[in-house]
Protein backbone atom coordinates (compact mmCIF):
# COMPACT_ATOMS: atom_id res chain seq x y z
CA UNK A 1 -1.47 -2.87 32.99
CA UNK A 2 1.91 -3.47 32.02
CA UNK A 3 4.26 -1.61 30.15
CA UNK A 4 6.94 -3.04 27.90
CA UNK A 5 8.63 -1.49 24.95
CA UNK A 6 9.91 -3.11 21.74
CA UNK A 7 12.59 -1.65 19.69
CA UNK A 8 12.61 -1.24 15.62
CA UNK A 9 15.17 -0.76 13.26
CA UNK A 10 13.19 1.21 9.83
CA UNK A 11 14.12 -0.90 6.56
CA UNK A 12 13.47 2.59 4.56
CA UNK A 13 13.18 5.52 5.34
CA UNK A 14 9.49 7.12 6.42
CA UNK A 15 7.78 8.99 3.77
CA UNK A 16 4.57 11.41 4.26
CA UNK A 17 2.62 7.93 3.86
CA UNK A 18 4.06 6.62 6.28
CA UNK A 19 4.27 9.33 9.29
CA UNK A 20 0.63 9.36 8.36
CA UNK A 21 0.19 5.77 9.46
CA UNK A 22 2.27 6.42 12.41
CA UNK A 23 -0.59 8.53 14.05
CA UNK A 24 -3.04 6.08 13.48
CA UNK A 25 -1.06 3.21 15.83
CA UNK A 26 -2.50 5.43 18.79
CA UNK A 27 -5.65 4.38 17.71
CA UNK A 28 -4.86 0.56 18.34
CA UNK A 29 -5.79 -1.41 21.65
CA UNK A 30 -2.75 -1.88 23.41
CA UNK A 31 -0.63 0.26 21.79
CA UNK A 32 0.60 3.22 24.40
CA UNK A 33 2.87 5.06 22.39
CA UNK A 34 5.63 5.73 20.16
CA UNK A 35 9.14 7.43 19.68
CA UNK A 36 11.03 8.04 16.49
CA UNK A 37 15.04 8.14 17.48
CA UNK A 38 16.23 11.43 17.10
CA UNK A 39 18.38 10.07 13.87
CA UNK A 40 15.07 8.51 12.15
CA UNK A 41 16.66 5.32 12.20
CA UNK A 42 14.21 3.65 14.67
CA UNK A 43 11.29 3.27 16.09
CA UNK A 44 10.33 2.67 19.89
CA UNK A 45 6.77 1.37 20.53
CA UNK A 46 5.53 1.30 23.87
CA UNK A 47 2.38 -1.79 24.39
CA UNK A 48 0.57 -2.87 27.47
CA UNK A 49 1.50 -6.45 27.53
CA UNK A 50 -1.82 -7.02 29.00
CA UNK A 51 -3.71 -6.64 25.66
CA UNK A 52 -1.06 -7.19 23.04
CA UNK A 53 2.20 -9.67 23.20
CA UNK A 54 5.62 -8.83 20.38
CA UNK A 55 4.05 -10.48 17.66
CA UNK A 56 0.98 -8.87 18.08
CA UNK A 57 2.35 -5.06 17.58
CA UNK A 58 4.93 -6.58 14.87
CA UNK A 59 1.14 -7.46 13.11
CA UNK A 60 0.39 -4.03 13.53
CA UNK A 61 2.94 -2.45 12.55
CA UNK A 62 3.18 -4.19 9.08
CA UNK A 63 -0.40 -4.36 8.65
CA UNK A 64 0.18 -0.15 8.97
CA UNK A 65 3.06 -0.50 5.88
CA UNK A 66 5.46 0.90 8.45
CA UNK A 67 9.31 -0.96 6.94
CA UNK A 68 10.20 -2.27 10.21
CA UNK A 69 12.57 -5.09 11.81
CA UNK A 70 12.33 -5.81 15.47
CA UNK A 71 15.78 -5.49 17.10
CA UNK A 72 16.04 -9.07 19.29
């Protein structure tokens, strides 16, 4: 397993839908984990690189309706 994390900027900020949908990316294969920046102004998803590559968890994060831009 490998661990790599991705950072996200949020385009808007997270409503009750959306800290809803949050949870559920626990749920995907690959995905190990998340953390909100203390400001709300980002999002840190950790992925094993093994089962998912950057596109792949930027799919899942949009297919979730999260409004988020990964920070290159």
């Amino acid at each position: 397993m490998t661990r790599v994390e991705l950072q996200y900027e949020l385009t808007k900020p997270l409503g009750d839908t959306e800290y809803e949908r949050l949870s559920r990316l626990l749920s995907v294969y690959g995905v190990m984990g998340y953390k909100l920046r203390q400001d709300l102004s980002g999002i840190t998803v950790e992925y094993d690189a093994t089962r998912l590559d950057p596109d792949g968890v930027d799919r899942v994060l949009h297919r979730n309706g999260l409004p988020v831009k990964r920070i290159l």
